[in-house]
Protein backbone atom coordinates (compact mmCIF):
# COMPACT_ATOMS: atom_id res chain seq x y z
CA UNK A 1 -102.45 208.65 -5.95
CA UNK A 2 -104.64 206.69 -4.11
CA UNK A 3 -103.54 203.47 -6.04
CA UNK A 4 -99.63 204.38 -4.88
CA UNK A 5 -100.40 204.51 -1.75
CA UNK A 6 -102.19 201.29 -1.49
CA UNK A 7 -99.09 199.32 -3.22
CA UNK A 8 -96.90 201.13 -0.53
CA UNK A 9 -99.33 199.75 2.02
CA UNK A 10 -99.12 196.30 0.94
CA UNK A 11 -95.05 196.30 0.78
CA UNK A 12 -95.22 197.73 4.26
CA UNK A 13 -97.71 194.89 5.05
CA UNK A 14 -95.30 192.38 3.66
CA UNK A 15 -92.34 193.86 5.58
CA UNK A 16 -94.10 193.99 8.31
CA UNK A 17 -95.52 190.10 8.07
CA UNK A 18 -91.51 189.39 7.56
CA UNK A 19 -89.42 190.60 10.37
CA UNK A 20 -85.99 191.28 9.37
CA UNK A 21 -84.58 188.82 11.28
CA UNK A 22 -86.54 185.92 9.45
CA UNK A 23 -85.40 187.70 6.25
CA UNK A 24 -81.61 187.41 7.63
CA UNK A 25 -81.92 183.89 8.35
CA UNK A 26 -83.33 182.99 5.25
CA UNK A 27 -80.99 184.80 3.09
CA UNK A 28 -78.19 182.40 5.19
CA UNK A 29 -79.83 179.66 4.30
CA UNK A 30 -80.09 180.26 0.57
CA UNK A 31 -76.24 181.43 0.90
CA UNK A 32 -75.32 178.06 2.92
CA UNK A 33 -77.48 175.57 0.55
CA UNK A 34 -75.65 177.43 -2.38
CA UNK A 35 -72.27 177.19 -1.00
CA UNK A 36 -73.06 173.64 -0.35
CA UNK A 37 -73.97 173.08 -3.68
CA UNK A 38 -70.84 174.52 -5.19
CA UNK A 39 -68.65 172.46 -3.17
CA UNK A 40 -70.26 169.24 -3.32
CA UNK A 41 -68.26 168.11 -6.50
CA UNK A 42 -64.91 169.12 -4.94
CA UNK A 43 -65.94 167.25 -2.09
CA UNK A 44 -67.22 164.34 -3.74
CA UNK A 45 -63.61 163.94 -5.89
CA UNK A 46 -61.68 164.44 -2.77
CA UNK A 47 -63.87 161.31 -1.57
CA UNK A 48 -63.20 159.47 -4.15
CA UNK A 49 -59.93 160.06 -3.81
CA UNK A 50 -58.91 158.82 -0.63
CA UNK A 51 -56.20 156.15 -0.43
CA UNK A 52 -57.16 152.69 0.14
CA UNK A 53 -56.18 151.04 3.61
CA UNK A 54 -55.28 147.33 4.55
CA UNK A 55 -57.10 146.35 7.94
CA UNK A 56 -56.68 142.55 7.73
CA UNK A 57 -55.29 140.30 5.41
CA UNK A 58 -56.20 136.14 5.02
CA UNK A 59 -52.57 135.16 4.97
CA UNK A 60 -49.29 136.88 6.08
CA UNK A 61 -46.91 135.36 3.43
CA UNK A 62 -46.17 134.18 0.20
CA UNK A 63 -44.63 131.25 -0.88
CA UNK A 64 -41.03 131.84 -3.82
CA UNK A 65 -41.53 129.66 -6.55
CA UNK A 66 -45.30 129.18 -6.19
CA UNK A 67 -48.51 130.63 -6.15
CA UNK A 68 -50.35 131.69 -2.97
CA UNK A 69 -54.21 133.31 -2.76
CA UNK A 70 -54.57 136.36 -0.32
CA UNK A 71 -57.69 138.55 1.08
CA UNK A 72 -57.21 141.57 1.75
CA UNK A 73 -59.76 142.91 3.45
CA UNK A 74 -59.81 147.19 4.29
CA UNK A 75 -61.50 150.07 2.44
CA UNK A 76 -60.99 152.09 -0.79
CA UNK A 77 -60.57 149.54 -3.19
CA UNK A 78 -61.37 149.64 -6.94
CA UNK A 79 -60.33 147.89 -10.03
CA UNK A 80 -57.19 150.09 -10.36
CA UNK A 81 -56.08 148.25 -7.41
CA UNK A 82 -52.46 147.09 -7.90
CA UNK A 83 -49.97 145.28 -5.58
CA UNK A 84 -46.65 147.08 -4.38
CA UNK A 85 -43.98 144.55 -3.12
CA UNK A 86 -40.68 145.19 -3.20
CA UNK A 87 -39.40 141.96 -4.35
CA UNK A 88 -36.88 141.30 -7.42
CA UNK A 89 -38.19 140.01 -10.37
CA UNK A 90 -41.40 141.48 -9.63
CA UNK A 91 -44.47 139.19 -8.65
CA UNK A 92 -47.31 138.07 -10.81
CA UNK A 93 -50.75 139.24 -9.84
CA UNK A 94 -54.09 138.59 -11.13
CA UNK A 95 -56.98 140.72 -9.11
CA UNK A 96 -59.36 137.63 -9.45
CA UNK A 97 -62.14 140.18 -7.15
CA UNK A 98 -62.35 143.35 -6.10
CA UNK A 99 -64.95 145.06 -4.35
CA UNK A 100 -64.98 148.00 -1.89
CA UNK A 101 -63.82 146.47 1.20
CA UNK A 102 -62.34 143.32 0.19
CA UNK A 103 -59.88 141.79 -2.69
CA UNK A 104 -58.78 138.35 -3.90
CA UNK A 105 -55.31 138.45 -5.17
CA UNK A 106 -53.34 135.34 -6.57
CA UNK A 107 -49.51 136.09 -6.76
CA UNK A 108 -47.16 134.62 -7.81
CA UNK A 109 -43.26 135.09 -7.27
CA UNK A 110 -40.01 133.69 -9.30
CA UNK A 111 -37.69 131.12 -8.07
CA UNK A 112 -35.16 133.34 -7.14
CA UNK A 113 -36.87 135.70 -5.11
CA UNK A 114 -35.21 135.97 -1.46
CA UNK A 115 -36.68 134.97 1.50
CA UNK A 116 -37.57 137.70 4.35
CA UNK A 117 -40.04 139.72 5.63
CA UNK A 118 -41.19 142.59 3.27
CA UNK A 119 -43.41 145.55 3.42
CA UNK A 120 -46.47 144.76 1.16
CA UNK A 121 -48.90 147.80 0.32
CA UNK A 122 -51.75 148.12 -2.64
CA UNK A 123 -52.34 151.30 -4.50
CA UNK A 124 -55.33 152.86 -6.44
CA UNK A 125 -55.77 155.84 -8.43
CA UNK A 126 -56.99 157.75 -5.13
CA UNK A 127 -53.25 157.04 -3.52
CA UNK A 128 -51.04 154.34 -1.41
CA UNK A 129 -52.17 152.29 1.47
CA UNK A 130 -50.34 151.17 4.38
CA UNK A 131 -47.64 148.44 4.68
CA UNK A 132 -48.42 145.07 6.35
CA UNK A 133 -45.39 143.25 7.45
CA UNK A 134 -45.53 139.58 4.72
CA UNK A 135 -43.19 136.75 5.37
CA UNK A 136 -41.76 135.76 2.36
CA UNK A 137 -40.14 131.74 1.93
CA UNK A 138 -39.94 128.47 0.47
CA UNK A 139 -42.71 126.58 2.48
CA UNK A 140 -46.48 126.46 1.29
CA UNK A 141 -48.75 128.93 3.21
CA UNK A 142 -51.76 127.82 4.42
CA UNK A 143 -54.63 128.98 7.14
CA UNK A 144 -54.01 127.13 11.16
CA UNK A 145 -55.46 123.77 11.07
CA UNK A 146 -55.05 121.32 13.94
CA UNK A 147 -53.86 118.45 11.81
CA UNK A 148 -50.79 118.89 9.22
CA UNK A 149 -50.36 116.04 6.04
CA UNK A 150 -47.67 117.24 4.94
CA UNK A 151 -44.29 119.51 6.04
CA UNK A 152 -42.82 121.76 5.88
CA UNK A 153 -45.68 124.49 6.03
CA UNK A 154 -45.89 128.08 7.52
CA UNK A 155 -49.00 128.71 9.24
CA UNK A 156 -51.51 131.94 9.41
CA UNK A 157 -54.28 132.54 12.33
CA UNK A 158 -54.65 134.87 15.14
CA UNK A 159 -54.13 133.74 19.00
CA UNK A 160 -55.20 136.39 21.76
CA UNK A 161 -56.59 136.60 25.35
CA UNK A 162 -55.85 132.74 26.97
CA UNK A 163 -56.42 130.35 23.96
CA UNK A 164 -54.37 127.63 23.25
CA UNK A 165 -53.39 126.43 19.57
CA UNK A 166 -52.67 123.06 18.58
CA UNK A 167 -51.97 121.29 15.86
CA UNK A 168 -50.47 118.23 14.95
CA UNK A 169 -48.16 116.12 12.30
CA UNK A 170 -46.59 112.72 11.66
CA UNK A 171 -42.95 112.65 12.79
CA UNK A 172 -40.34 110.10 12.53
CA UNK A 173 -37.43 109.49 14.32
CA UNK A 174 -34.16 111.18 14.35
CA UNK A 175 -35.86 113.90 11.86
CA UNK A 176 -34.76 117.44 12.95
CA UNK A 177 -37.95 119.66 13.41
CA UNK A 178 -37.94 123.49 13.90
CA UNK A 179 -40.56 125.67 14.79
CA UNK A 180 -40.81 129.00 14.81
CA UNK A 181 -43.68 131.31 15.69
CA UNK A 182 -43.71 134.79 14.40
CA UNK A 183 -45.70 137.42 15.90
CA UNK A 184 -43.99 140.68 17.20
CA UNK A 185 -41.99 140.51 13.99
CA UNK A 186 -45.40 141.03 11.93
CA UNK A 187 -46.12 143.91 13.98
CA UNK A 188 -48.44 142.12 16.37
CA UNK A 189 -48.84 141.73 20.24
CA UNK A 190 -48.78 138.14 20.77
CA UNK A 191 -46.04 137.07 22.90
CA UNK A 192 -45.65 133.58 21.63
CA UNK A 193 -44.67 130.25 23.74
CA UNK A 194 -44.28 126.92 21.69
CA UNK A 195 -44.43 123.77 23.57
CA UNK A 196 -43.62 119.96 21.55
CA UNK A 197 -45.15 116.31 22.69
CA UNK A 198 -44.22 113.19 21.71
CA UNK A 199 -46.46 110.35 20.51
CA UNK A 200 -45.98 109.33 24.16
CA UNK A 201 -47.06 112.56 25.23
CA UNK A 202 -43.22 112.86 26.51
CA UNK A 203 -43.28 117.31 26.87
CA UNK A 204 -39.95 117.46 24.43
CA UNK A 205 -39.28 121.32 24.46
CA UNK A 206 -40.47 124.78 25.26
CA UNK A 207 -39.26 128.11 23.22
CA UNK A 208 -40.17 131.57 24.97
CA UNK A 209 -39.76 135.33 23.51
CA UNK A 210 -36.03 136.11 23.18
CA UNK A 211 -34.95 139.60 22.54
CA UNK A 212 -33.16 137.59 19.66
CA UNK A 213 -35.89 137.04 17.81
CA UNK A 214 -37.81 140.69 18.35
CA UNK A 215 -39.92 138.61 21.28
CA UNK A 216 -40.56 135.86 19.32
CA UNK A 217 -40.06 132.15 19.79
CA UNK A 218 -38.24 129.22 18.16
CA UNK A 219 -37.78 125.39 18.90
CA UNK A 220 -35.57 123.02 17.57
CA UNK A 221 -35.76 119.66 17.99
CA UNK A 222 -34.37 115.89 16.88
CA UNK A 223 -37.64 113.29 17.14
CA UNK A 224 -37.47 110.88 19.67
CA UNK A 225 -39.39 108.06 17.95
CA UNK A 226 -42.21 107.47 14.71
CA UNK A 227 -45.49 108.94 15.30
CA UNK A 228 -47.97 111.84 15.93
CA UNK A 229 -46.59 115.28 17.30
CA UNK A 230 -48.51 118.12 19.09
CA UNK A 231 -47.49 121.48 18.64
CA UNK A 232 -49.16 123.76 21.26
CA UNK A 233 -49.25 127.48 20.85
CA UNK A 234 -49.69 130.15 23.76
CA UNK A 235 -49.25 134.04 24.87
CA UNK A 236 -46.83 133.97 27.54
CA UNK A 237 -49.44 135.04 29.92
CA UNK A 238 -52.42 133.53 28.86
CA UNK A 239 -53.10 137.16 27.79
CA UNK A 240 -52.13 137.74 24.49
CA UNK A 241 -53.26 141.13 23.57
CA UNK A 242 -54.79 141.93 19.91
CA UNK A 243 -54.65 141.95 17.24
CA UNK A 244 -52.46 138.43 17.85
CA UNK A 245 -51.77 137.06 13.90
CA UNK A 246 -48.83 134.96 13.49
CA UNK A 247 -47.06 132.75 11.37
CA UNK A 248 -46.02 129.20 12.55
CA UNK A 249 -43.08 127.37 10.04
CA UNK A 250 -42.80 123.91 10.95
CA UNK A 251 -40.29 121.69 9.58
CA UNK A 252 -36.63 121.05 8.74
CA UNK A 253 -35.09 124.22 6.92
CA UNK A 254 -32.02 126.14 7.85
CA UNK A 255 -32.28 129.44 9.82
CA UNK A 256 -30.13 132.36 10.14
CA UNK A 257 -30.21 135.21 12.60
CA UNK A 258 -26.59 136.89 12.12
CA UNK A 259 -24.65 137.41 9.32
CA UNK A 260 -20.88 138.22 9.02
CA UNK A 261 -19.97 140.94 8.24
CA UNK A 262 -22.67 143.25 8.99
CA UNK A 263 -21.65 145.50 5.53
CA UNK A 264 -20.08 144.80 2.22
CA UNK A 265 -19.25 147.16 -0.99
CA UNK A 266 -21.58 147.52 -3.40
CA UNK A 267 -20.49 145.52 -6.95
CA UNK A 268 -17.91 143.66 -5.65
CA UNK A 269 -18.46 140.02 -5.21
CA UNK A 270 -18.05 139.36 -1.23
CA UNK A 271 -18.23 135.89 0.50
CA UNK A 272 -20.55 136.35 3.97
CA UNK A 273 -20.66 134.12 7.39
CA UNK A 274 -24.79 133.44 7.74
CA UNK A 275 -24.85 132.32 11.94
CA UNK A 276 -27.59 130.00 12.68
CA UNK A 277 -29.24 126.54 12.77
CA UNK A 278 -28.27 123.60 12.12
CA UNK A 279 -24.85 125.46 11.74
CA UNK A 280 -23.42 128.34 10.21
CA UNK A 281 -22.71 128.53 6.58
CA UNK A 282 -20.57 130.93 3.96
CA UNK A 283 -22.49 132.43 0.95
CA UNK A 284 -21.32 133.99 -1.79
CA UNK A 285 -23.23 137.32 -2.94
């Protein structure tokens, strides 16, 4: 009896040296730390299986007929990374690295893939990224440098706060030279102006944002005489807000802002009025 009523003592004792609030809290522990447990898997998968996302990308465009090298540079990327362009035939693209936050792409599109500006997105096993608006066309795409051997060439870099771009290239005269600066049509905030020297330093031109061209500019111009040309590249402001990427095509191609009609039927062969520079054209489609 004596022995009972010592082991009831010492689970007294023990309740005693254990409040029940400390015995609450620790039972909400375990609970939490088990809960936490269970879940971590689900958690972990859900994790993995986040979408990838495109923050930046080396160049803005791709060149038809040739190949062209791009960074893209973001989060979520693994080796099931795989381009999604809407362009007919479908490109060519070799993952030539992939890590994490960064991949090195090399793509390649057919001959008769039309020029224009297309949505361009990656996807992974964990989803689809965002769109980034890429320039698609004829001319070589290359990073901004300030001196240009050959044309014509589109141009990639970013412009913001009061910086001024310039670059330069070997004219001669009576050559027609366009140049037009994207920006708001890439989904950025520069508000491009494009100003043209001479050899002479003669100021030849000036193109502003026009509603036109979604707030972009564009010069055209016939050279004056043989020599070096400086392009110079500005926000309207000195202010250009970020992010500020653009593309800058110099050289002598055709451009087209309107076509006529605005609608034809589908499968039936329709002849179309393209309105631009150096004059307006019929095509066939």
């Amino acid at each position: 009896m004596s022995g009972g009523n010592h082991a009831l003592d010492s689970t007294l004792g023990m309740r005693a040296a254990w409040p029940v609030g400390k015995l609450r809290f620790c039972w909400h522990v375990s609970f939490n730390l088990l809960l936490a447990i269970g879940c971590l898997p689900l958690l972990t998968s859900q994790l993995a299986a986040a979408p990838p996302e495109i923050t930046d990308v080396s160049l803005r465009g791709l060149q038809i007929g040739g190949v062209t090298r791009v960074t893209l540079r973001g989060s979520g990327f693994d080796e099931s990374l795989r381009l999604v362009l809407p362009v007919d035939p479908p490109a060519r693209v070799v993952n030539e690295s992939i890590k994490p936050d960064e991949a090195q792409l090399r793509i390649e599109l057919a001959p008769q893939t039309s020029a224009d500006l297309y949505p361009l997105r990656i996807a992974t096993d964990g989803g689809i990224s965002n769109a980034i608006a890429c320039g698609i066309d004829a001319l070589p795409q290359l990073s901004f440098r300030e001196r240009l051997a050959d044309l014509p060439v589109a141009l990639h870099g970013t412009l913001t706060g009061a910086q001024v771009l310039h670059t330069e290239f070997v004219g001669t005269k009576g050559a027609r030279i366009v140049i037009d600066a994207q920006s708001q049509r890439l989904g950025a905030k520069l508000r491009p102006v494009v100003r043209l020297f001479s050899p002479s330093q003669q100021h030849l031109g000036t193109a502003r944002p026009v509603r036109e061209l979604a707030g972009d500019a564009r010069l055209i111009a016939t050279l004056p005489e043989d020599g070096v040309y400086r392009i110079e590249l500005q926000d309207i402001v000195f202010s250009g807000e970020s992010p500020g990427w653009f593309r800058l095509l110099i050289g002598d191609f055709q451009v087209a802002d309107h076509v006529v009609p605005l609608a034809v039927s589908r499968g039936v062969a329709s002849t179309v009025q393209l309105i631009g520079s150096p004059a307006s054209f019929k095509q066939s489609i």
